[in-house]
Protein backbone atom coordinates (compact mmCIF):
# COMPACT_ATOMS: atom_id res chain seq x y z
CA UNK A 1 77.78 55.08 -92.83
CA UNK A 2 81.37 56.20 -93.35
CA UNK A 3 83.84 53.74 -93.91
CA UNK A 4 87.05 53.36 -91.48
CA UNK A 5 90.38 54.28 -93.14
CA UNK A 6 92.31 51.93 -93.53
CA UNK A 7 96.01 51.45 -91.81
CA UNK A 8 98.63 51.66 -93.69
CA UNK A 9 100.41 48.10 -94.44
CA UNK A 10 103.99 48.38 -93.38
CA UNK A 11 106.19 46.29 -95.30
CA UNK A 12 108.75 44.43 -92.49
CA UNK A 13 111.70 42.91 -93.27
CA UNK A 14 112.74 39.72 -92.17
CA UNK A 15 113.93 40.97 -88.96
CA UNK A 16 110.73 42.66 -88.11
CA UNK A 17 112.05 46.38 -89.16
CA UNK A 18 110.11 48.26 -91.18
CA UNK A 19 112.19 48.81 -94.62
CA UNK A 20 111.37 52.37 -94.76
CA UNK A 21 112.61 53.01 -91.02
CA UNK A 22 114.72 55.87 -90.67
CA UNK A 23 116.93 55.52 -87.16
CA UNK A 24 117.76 58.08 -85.09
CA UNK A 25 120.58 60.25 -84.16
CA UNK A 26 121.42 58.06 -81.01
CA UNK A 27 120.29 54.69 -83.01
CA UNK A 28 122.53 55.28 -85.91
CA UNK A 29 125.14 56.22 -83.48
CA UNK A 30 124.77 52.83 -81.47
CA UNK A 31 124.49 50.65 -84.29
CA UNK A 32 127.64 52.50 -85.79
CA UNK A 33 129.63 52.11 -81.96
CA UNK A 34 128.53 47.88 -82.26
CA UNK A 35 129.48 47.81 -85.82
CA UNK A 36 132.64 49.27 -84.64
CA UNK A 37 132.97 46.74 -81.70
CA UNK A 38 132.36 43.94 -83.52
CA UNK A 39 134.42 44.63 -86.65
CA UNK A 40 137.36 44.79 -84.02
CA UNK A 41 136.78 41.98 -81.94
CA UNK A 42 138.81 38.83 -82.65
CA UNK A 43 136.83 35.69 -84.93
CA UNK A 44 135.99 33.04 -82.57
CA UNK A 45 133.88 30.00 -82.59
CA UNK A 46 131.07 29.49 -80.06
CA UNK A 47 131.22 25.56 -78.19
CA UNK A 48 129.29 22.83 -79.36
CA UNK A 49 129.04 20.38 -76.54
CA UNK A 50 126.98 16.63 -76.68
CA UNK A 51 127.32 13.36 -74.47
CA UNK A 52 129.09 11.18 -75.69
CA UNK A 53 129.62 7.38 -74.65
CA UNK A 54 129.12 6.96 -70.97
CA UNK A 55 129.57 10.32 -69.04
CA UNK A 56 131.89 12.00 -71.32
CA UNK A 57 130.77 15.23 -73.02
CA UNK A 58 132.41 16.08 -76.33
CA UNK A 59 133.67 19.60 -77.23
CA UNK A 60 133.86 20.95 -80.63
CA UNK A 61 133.49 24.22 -82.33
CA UNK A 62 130.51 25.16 -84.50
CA UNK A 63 132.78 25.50 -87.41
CA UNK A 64 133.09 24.35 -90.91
CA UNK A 65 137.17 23.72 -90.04
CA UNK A 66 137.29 22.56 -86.69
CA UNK A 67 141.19 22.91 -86.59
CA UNK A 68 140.45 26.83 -87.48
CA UNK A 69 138.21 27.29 -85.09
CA UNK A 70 140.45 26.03 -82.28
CA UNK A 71 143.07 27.96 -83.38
CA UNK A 72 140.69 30.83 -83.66
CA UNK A 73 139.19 30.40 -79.88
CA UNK A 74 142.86 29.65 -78.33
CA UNK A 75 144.04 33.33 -79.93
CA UNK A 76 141.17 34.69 -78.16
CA UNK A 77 141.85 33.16 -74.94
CA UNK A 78 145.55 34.35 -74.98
CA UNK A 79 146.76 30.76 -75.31
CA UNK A 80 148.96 28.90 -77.50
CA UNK A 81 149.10 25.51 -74.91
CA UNK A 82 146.89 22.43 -75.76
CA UNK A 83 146.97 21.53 -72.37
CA UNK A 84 145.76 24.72 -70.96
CA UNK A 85 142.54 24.69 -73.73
CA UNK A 86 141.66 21.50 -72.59
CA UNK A 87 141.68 21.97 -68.85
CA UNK A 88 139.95 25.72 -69.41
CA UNK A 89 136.99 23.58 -71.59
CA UNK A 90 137.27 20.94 -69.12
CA UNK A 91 136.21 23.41 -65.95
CA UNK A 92 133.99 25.26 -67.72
CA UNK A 93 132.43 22.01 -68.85
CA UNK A 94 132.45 21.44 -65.16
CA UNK A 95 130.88 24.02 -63.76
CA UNK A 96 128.24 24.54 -66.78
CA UNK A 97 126.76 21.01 -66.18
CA UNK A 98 124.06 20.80 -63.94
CA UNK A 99 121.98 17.70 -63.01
CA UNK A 100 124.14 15.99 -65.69
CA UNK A 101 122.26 18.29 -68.15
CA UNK A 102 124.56 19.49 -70.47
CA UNK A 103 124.45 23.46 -71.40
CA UNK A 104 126.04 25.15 -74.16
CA UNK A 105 124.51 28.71 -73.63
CA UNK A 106 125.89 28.50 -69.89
CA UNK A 107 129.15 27.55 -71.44
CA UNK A 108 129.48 29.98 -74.24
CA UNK A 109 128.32 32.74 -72.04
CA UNK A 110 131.43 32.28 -69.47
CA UNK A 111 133.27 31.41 -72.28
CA UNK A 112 132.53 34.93 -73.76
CA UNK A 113 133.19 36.78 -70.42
CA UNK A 114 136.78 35.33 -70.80
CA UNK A 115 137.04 36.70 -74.69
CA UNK A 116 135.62 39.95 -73.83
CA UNK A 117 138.27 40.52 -71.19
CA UNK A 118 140.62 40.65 -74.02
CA UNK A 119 143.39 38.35 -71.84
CA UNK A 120 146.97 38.58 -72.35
CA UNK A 121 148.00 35.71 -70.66
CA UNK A 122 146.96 32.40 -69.34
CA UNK A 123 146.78 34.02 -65.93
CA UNK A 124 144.20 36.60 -67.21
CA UNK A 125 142.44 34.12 -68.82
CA UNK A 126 141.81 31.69 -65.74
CA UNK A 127 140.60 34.95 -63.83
CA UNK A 128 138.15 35.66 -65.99
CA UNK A 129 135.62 33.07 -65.44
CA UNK A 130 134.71 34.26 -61.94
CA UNK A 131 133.57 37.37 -63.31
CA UNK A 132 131.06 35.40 -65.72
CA UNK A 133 129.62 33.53 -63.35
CA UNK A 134 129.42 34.83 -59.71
CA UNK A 135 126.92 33.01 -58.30
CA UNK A 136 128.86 29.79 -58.02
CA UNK A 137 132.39 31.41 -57.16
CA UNK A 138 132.82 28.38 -54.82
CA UNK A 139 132.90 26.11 -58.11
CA UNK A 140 134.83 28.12 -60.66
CA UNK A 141 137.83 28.85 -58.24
CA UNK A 142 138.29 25.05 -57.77
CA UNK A 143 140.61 24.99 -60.87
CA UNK A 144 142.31 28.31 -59.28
């Protein structure tokens, strides 16, 4: 009886790829269009959020230099007003909290619909959000 030939082993990198994989035309031309994007999008920090004492949820970036990272995040929002950060993290706190659950994906999602508007101005900024989340357009235009 003949033996069955045997496969191939395909050596994967980390990420699943094969190592030898060759892309094509239109792959290398979409990775090369996101490396593009990304190279000139502005640095940012995603939101960290947690309960704190009582009902309070605490904000901070997930950054090695948390004073950076607002910095970093305000520039992206078109912003240079401490007050206006705080009532834009405050709302989207707001509106991202369900059930008293806490959710920093919901957050950072709208949070990157208002950075990939590229705002100019606080004005752009605060329309943003509505965009990001339009299934609760009721709640988001309460801080309109």
């Amino acid at each position: 009886m003949a033996e069955k030939p045997k496969k191939k082993e395909v050596v994967k990198s980390d990420k699943g790829i094969p190592e030898n994989y060759q892309p094509t035309t239109e792959e290398a031309a979409a990775l090369k269009a996101f490396l593009r994007r990304k190279e000139n999008s502005k640095p940012s920090s995603s939101l960290k959020l947690e309960k704190g004492k009582g009902n309070q949820t605490k904000a901070s970036f997930k950054h090695e230099d948390e004073g950076l990272a607002t910095v970093l995040f305000m520039e992206s929002i078109a912003t240079a007003d401490f007050d206006f950060l705080n009532g834009l993290l405050n709302q989207v706190v707001n509106v991202t909290t369900q059930n008293k659950v806490i959710n920093d994906s919901e957050a950072n999602f709208l949070l990157s619909m208002v950075k990939g508007i590229e705002p100019r101005d606080q004005l752009e900024t605060m329309l943003a959000p509505d965009g990001g989340n339009p299934y609760r357009h009721d709640e988001i235009c309460q801080w309109s």
